[in-house]
Protein backbone atom coordinates (compact mmCIF):
# COMPACT_ATOMS: atom_id res chain seq x y z
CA UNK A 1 40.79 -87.33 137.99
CA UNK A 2 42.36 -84.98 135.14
CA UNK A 3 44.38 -87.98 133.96
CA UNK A 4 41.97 -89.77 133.51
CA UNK A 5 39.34 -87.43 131.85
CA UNK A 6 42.37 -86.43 129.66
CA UNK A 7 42.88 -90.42 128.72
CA UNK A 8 39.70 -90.73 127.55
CA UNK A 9 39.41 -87.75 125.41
CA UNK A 10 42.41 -88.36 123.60
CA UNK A 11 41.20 -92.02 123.51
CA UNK A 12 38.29 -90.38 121.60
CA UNK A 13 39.80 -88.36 119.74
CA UNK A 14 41.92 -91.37 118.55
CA UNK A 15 38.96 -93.28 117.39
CA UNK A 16 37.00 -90.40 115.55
CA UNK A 17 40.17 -89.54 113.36
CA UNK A 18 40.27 -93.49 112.51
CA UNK A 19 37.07 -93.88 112.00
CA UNK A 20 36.69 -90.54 109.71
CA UNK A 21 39.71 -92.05 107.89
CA UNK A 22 37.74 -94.61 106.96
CA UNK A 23 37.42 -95.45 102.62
CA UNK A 24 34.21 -93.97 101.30
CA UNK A 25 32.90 -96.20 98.63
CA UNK A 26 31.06 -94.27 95.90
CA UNK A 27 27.84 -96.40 95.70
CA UNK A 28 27.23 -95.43 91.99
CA UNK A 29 30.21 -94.58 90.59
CA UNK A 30 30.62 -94.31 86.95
CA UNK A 31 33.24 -95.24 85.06
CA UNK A 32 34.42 -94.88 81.48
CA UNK A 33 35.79 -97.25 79.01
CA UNK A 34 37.58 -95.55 76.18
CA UNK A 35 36.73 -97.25 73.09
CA UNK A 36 32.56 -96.26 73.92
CA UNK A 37 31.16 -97.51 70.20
CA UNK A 38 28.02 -99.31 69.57
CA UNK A 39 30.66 -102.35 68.60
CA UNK A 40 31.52 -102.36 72.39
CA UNK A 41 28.21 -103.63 73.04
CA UNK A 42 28.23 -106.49 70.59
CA UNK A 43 31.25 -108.03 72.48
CA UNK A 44 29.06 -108.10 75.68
CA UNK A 45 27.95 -111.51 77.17
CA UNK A 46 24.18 -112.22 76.93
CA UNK A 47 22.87 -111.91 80.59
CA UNK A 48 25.25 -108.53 81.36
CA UNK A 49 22.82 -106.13 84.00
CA UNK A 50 22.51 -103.34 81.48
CA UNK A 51 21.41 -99.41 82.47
CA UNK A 52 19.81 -98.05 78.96
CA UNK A 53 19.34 -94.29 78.95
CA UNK A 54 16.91 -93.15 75.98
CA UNK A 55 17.23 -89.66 73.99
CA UNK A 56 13.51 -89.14 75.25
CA UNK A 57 14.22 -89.05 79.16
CA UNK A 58 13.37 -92.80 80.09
CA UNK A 59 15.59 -94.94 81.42
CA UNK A 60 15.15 -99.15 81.26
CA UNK A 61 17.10 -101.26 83.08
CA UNK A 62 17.76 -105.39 82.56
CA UNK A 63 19.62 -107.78 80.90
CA UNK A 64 21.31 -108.35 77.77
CA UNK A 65 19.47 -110.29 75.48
CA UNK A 66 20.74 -109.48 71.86
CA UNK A 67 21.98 -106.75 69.88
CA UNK A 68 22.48 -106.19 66.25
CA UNK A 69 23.83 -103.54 64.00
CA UNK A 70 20.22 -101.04 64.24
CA UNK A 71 18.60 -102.77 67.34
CA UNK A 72 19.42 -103.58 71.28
CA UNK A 73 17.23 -106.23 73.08
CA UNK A 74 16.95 -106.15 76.75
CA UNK A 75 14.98 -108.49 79.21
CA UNK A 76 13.57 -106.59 82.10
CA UNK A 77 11.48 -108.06 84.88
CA UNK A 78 8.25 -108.34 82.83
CA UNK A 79 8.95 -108.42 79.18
CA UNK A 80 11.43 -107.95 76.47
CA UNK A 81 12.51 -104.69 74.78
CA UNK A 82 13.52 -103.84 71.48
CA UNK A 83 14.95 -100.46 71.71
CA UNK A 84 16.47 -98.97 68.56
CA UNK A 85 20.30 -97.46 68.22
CA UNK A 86 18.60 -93.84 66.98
CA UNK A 87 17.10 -93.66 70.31
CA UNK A 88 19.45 -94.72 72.50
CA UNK A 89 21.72 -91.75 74.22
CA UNK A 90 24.06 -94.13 76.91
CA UNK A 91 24.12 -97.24 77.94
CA UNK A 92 26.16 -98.26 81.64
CA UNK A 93 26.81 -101.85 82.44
CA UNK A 94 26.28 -102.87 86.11
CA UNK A 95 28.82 -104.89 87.82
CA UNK A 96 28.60 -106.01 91.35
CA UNK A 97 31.58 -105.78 93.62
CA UNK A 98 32.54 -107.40 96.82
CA UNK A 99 32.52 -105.04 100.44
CA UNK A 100 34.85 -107.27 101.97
CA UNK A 101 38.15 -105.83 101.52
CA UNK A 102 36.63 -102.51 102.61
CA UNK A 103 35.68 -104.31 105.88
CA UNK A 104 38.50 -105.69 106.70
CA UNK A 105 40.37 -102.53 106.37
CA UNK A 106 37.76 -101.08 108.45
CA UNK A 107 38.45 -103.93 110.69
CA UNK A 108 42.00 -103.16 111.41
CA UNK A 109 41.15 -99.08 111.44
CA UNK A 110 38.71 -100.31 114.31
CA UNK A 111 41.33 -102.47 116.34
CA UNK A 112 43.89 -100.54 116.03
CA UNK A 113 41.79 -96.94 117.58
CA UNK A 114 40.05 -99.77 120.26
CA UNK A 115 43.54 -100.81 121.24
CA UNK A 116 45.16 -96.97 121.70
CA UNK A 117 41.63 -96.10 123.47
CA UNK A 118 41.85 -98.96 125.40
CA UNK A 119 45.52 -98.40 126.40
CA UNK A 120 45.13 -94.66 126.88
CA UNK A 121 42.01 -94.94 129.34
CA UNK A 122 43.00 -98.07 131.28
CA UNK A 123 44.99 -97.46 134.43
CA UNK A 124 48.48 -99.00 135.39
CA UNK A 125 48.50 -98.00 139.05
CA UNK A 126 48.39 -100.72 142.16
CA UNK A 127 44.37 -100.15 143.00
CA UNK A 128 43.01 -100.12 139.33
CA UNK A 129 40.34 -101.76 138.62
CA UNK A 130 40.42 -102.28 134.99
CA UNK A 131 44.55 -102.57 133.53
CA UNK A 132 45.60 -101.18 130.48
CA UNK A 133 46.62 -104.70 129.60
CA UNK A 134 43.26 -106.00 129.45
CA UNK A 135 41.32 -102.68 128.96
CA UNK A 136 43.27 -102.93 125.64
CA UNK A 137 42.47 -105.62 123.64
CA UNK A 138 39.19 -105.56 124.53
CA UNK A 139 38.20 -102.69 123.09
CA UNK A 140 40.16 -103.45 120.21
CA UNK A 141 38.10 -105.79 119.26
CA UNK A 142 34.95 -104.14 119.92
CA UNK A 143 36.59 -101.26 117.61
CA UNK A 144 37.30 -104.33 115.34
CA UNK A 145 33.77 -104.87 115.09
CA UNK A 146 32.17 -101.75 114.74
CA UNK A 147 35.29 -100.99 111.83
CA UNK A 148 34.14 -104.01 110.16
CA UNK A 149 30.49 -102.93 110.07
CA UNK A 150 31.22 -99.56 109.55
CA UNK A 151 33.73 -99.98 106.37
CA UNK A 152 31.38 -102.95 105.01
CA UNK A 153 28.28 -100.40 104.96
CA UNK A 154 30.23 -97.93 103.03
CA UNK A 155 31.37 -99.87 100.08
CA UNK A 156 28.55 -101.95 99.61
CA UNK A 157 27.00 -101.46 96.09
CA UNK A 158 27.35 -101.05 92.62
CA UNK A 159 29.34 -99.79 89.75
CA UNK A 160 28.20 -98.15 86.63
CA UNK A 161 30.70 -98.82 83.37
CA UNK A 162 29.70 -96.50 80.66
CA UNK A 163 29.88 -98.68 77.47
CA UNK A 164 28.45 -96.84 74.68
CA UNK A 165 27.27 -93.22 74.28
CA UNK A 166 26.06 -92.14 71.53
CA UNK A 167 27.59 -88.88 69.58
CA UNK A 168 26.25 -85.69 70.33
């Protein structure tokens, strides 16, 4: 009986120290580009998702729709803006990015703490029930599965490229 209540907390512990090992995706993470001048902008393709912080406290987000040396026109969902450079303090282009090489990292991560729970709380002995040899791959692929969730959830999201901000 202590075996096997000592199996299955090590088995746990194995899988919490996997699973906390996990990557963290930063859902909103900024990044900078180094050359951040209002000629960055002009190289843009029309249609970029664009994240327009004003001087004034508002904030507008949409697509880019022109832009010329005094003026930056976005499309949002119900009309088109003309907002002027002046006013302008930042500007953040949005790119999407793809969750699945976070999930299948997660994916392994999960296998590989199902299999050593698996094998660390299935028995060997004559009268087992449940072997270690199929105890084990079982639950690696149920830890395969809730990796693959589990690392898909976390870097889901969005990225925020700073492309121009204006001089203090």
């Amino acid at each position: 009986m202590y075996i096997q209540r000592r199996a299955w907390s090590i088995g746990l512990v194995i899988i919490q120290s996997l699973l906390l090992a996990l990557p963290t995706g930063v859902i909103a993470q900024t990044l900078t580009i180094a050359d951040s001048s209002w000629a960055t902008l002009g190289r843009m393709e029309f249609g970029t998702n664009l994240i327009i912080r004003m001087k004034n406290g508002k904030e507008y987000e949409g697509k880019l729709h022109g832009i010329s040396e005094t003026n930056l026109k976005i499309a949002t969902k119900n009309q088109s803006m003309d907002l002027a450079c002046g006013d302008i303090l930042s500007v953040h282009q949005i790119t999407g990015r793809s969750a699945k090489k976070a999930a299948w990292i997660g994916a392994g991560l999960g296998a590989g703490a199902g299999v050593a729970a698996g094998w660390a709380i299935g028995d060997s002995g004559p009268g087992a029930v449940v072997k270690r040899s199929q105890l084990a791959p079982a639950c690696g692929a149920v830890g395969a599965g809730i990796g693959a969730i589990l690392g898909f959830a976390m870097d889901r999201g969005h990225r925020r490229v700073l492309v121009y901000r204006a001089a203090d």
